[in-house]
N, C-alpha and C. Protein backbone atom coordinates (compact mmCIF):
# COMPACT_ATOMS: atom_id res chain seq x y z
N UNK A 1 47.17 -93.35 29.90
CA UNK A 1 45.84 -93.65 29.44
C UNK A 1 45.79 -95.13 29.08
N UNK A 2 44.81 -95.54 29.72
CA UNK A 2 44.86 -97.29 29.27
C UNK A 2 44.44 -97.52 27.96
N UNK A 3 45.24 -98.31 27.42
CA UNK A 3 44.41 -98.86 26.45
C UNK A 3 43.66 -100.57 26.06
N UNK A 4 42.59 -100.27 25.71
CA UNK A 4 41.67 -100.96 25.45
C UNK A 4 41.94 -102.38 24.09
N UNK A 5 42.38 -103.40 24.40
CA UNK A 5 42.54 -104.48 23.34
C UNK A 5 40.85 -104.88 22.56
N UNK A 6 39.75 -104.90 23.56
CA UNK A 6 38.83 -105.27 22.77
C UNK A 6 37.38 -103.92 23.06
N UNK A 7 36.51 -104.11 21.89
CA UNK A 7 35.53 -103.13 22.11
C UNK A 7 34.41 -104.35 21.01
N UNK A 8 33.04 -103.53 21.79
CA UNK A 8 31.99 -104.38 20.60
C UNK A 8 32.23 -104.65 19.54
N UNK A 9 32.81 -104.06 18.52
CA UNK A 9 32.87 -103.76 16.92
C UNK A 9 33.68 -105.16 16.86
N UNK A 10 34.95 -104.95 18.19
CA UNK A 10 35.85 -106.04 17.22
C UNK A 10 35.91 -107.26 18.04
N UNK A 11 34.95 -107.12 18.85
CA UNK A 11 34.36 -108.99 19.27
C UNK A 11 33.26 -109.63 18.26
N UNK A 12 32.65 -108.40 17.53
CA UNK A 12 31.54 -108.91 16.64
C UNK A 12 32.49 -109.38 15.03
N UNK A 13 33.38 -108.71 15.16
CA UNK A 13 33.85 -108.44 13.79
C UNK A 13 34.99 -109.54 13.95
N UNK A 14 35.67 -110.11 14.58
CA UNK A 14 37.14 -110.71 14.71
C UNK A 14 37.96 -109.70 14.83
N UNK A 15 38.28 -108.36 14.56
CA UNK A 15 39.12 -107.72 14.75
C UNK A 15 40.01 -107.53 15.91
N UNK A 16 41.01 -108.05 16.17
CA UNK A 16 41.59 -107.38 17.11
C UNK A 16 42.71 -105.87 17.52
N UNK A 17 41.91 -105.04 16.46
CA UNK A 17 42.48 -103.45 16.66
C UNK A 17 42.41 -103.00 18.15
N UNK A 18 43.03 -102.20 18.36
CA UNK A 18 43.11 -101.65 19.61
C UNK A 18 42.86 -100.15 19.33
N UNK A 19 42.36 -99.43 20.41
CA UNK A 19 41.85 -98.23 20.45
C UNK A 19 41.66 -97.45 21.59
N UNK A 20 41.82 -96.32 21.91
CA UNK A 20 42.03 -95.58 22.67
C UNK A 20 40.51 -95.18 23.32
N UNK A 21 40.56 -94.36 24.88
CA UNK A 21 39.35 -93.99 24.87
C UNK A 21 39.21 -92.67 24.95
N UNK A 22 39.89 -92.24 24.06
CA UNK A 22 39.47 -91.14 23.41
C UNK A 22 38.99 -90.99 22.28
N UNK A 23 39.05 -91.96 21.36
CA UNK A 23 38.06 -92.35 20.38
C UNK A 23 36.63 -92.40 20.54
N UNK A 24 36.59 -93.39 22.36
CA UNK A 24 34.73 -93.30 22.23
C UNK A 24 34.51 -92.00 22.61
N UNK A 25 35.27 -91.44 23.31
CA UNK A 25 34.32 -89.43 23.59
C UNK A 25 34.14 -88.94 22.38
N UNK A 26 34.78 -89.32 20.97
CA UNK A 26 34.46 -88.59 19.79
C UNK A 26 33.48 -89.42 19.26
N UNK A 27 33.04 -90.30 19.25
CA UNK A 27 31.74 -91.02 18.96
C UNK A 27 30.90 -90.76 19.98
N UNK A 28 31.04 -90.61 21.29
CA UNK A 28 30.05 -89.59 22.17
C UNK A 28 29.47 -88.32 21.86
N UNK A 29 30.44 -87.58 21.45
CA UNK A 29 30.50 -86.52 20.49
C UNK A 29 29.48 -85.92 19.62
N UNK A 30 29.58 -86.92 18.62
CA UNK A 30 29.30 -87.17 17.41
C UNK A 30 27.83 -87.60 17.78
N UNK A 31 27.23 -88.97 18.57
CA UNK A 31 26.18 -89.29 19.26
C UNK A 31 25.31 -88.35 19.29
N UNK A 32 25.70 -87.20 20.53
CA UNK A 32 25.14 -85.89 21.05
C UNK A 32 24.51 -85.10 19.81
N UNK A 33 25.46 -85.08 19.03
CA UNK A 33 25.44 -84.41 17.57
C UNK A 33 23.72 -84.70 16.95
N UNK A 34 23.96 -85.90 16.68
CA UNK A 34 22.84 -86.61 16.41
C UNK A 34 21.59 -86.33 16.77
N UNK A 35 21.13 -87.06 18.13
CA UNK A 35 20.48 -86.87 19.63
C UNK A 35 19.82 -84.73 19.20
N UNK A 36 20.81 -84.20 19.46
CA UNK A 36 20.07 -83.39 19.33
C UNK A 36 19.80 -82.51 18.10
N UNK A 37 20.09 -83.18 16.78
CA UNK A 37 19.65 -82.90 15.27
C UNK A 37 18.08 -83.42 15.07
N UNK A 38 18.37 -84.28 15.69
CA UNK A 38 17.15 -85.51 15.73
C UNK A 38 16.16 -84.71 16.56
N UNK A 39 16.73 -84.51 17.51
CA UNK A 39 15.08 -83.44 18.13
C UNK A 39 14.67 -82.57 17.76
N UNK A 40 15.70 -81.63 17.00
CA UNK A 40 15.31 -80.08 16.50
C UNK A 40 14.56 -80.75 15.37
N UNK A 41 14.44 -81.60 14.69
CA UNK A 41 14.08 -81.97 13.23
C UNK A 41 12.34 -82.81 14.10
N UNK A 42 12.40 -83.18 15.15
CA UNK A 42 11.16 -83.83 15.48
C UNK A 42 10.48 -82.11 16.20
N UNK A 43 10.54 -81.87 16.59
CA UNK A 43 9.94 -79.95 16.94
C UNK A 43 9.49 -79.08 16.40
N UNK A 44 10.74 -79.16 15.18
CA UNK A 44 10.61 -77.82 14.08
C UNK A 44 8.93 -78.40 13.42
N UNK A 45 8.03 -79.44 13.00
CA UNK A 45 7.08 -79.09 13.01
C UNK A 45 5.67 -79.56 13.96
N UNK A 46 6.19 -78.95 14.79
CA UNK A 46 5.28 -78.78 15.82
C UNK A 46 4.09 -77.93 15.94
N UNK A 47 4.63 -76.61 15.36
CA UNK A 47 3.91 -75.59 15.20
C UNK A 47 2.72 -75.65 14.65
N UNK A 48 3.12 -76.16 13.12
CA UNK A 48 1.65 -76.56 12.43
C UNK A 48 1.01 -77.56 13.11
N UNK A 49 1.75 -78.25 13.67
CA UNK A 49 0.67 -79.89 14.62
C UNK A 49 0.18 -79.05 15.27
N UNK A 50 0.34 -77.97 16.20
CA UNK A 50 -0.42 -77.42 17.94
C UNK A 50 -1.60 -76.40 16.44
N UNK A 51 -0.89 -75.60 15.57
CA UNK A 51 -2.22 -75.04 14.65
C UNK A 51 -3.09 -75.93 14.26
N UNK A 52 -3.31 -76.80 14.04
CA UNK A 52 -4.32 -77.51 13.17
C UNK A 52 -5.20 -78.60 14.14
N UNK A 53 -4.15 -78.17 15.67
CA UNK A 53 -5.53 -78.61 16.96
C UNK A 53 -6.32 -77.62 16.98
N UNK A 54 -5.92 -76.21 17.19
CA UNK A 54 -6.31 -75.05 17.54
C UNK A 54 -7.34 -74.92 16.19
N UNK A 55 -7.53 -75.44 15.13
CA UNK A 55 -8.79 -75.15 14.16
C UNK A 55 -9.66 -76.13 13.65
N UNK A 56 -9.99 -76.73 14.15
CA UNK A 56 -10.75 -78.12 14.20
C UNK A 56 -12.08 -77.93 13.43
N UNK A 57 -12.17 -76.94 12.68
CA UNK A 57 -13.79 -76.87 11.90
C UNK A 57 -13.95 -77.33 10.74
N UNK A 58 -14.94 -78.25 10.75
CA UNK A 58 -15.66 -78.55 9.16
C UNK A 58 -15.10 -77.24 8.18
N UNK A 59 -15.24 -77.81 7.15
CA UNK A 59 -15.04 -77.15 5.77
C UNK A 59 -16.36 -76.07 5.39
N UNK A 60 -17.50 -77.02 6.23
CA UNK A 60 -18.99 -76.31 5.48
C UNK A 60 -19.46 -74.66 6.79
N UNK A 61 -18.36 -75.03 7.94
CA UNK A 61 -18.66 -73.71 8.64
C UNK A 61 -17.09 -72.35 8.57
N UNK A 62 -16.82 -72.54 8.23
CA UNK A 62 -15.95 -71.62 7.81
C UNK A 62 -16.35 -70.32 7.18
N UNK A 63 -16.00 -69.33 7.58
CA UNK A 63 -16.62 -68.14 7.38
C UNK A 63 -15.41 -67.86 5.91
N UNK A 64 -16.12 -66.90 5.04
CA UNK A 64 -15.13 -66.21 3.96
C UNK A 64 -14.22 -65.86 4.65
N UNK A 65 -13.04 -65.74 2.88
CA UNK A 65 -11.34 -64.92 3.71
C UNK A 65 -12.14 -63.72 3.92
N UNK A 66 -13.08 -62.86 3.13
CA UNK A 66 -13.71 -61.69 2.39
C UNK A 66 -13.93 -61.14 3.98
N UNK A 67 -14.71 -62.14 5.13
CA UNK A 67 -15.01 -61.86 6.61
C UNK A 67 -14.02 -61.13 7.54
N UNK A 68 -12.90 -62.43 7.22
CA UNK A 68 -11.40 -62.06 8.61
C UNK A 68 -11.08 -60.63 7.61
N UNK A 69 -10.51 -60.52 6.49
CA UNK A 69 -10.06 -59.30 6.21
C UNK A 69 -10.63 -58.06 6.48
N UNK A 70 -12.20 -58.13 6.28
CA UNK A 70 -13.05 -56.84 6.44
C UNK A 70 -12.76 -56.58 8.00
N UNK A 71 -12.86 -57.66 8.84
CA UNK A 71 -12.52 -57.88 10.28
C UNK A 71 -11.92 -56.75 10.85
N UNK A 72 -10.11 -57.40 9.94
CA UNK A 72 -8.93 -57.10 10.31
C UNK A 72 -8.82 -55.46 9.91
N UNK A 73 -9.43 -55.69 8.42
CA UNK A 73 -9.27 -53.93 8.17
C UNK A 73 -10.07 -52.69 9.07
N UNK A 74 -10.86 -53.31 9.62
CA UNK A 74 -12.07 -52.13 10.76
C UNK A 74 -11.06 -51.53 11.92
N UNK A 75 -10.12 -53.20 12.28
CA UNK A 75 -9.43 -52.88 13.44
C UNK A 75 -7.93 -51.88 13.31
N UNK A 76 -7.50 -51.55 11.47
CA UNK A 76 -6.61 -50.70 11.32
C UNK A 76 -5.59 -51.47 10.88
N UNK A 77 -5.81 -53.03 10.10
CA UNK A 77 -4.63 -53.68 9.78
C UNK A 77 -4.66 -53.84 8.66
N UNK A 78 -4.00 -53.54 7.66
CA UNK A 78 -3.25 -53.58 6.63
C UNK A 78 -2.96 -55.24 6.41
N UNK A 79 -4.10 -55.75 5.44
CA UNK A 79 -4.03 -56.92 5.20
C UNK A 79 -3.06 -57.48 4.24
N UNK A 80 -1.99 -58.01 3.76
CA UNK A 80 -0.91 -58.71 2.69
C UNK A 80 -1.96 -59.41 2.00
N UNK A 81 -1.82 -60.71 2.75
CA UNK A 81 -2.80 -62.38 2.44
C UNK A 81 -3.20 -62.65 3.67
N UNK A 82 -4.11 -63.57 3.33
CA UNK A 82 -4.85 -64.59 4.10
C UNK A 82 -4.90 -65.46 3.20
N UNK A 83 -4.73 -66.90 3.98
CA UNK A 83 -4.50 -68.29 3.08
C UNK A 83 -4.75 -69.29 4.11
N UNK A 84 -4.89 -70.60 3.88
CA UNK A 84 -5.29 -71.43 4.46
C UNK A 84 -4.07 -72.12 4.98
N UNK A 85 -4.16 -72.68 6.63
CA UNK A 85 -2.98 -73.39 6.44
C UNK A 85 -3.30 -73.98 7.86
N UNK A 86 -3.16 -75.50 8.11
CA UNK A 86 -3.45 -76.32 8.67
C UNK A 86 -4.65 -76.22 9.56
N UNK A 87 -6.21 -76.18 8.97
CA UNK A 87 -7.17 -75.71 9.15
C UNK A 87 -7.47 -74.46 9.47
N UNK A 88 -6.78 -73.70 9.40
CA UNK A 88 -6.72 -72.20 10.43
C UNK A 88 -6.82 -71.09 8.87
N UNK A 89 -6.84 -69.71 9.27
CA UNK A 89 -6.46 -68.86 8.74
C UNK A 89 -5.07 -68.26 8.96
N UNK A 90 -4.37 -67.66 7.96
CA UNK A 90 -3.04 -67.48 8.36
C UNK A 90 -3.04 -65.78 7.83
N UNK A 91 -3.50 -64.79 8.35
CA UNK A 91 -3.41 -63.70 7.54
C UNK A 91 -1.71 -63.14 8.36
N UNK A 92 -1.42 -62.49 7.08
CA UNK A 92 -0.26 -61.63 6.79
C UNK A 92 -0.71 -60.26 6.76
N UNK A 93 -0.18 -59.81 7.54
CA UNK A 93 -0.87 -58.19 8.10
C UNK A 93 0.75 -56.92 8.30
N UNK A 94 0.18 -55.80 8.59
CA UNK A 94 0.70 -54.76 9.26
C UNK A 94 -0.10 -54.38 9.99
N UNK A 95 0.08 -54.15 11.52
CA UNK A 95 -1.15 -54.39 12.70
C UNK A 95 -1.17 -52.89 12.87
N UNK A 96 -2.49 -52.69 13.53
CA UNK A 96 -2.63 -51.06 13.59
C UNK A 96 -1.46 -50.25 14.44
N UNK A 97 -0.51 -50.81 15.07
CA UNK A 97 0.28 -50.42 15.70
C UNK A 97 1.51 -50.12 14.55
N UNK A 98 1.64 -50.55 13.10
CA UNK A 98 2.65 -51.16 12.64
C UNK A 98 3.82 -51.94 12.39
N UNK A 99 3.50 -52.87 13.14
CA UNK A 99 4.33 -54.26 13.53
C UNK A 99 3.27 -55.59 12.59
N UNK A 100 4.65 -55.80 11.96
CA UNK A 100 4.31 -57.08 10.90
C UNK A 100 4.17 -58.34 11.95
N UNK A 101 2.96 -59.02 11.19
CA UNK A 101 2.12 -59.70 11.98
C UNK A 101 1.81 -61.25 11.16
N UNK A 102 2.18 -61.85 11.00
CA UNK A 102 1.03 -63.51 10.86
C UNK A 102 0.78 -64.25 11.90
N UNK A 103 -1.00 -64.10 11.39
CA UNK A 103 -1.89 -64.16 12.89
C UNK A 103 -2.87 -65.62 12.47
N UNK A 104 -2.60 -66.83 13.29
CA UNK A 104 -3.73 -67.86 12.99
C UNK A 104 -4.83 -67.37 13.58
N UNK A 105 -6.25 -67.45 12.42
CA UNK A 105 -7.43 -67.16 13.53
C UNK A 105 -8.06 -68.73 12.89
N UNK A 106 -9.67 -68.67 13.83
CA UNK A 106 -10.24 -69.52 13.75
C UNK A 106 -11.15 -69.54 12.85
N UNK A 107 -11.63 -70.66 11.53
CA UNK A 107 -12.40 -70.04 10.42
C UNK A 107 -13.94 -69.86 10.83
N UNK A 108 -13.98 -70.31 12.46
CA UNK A 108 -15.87 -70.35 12.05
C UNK A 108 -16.19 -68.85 13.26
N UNK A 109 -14.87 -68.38 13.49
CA UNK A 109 -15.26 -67.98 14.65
C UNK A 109 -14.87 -66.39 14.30
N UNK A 110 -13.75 -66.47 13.63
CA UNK A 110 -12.11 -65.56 13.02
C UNK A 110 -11.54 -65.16 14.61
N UNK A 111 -11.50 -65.59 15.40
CA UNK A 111 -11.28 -65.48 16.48
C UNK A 111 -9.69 -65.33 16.66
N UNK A 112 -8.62 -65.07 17.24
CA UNK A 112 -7.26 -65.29 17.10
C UNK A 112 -6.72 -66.57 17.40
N UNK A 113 -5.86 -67.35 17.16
CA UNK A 113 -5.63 -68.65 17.95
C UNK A 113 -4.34 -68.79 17.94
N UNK A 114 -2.84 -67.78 17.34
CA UNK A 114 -1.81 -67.54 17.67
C UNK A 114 -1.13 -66.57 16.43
N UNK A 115 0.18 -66.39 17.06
CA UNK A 115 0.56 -65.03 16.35
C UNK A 115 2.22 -65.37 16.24
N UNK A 116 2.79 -65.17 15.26
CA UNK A 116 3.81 -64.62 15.19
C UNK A 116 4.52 -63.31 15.03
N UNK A 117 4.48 -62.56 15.89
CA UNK A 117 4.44 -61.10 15.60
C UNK A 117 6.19 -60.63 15.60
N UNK A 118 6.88 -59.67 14.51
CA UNK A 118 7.97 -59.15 14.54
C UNK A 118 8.13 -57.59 14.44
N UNK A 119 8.97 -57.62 15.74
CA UNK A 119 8.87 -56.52 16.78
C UNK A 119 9.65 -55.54 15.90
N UNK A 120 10.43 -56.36 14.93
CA UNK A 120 12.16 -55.25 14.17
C UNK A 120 11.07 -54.28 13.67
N UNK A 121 9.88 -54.18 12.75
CA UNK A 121 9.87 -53.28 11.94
C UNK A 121 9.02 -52.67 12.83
N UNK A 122 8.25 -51.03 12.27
CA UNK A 122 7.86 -50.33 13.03
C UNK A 122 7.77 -49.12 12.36
């Protein structure tokens, strides 16, 4: 394995250490590491960014929570909460099927505009 007398660090630095290149695959490594911490952390809130396109209504047209719940309860769902959350409605349900449910709807419309639905319970 060759080794390497100079690298950036130690033309910037005066150093003349020597180092292997198997050192830079562990700073490659390590890089990658990074690279993709750095994306999961730019993604993870995404969700609320794509919700709060999906509800774009004034404050003054927004229908009551009192509306989506009566809504939700006609259709056989077992309401938790409903709460506000990045313009949208966020109700917390048991859906008439019985599968736990938080469902964004739309406030002027109560329309659905996405779901996180979990399949485990039942």
């Amino acid at each position: 394995m060759p080794v390497w007398t100079h690298d950036a660090f130690s033309l910037l630095s005066g150093s003349s250490s020597t180092f292997q290149p198997s050192e830079l695959a562990d700073g490659e490594k390590m890089m990658k590491s990074v690279v993709i911490a750095a994306l999961f952390v730019c993604t993870a809130g995404t969700g609320a960014a794509f919700a709060g396109n999906k509800c774009d209504v004034p404050a003054s047209e927004w229908q009551p929570r009192e509306a989506l719940q009566a809504k939700l309860e006609s259709q056989g769902w077992k309401v938790r909460n409903i709460k506000s959350e990045s313009g949208c409605y966020e109700a917390y349900a048991i859906d008439a099927k019985g599968k736990r449910v938080e469902t964004m709807f739309d406030p002027k419309s109560l329309a659905p505009v996405g779901s996180d639905t979990d399949g485990d319970e039942g």
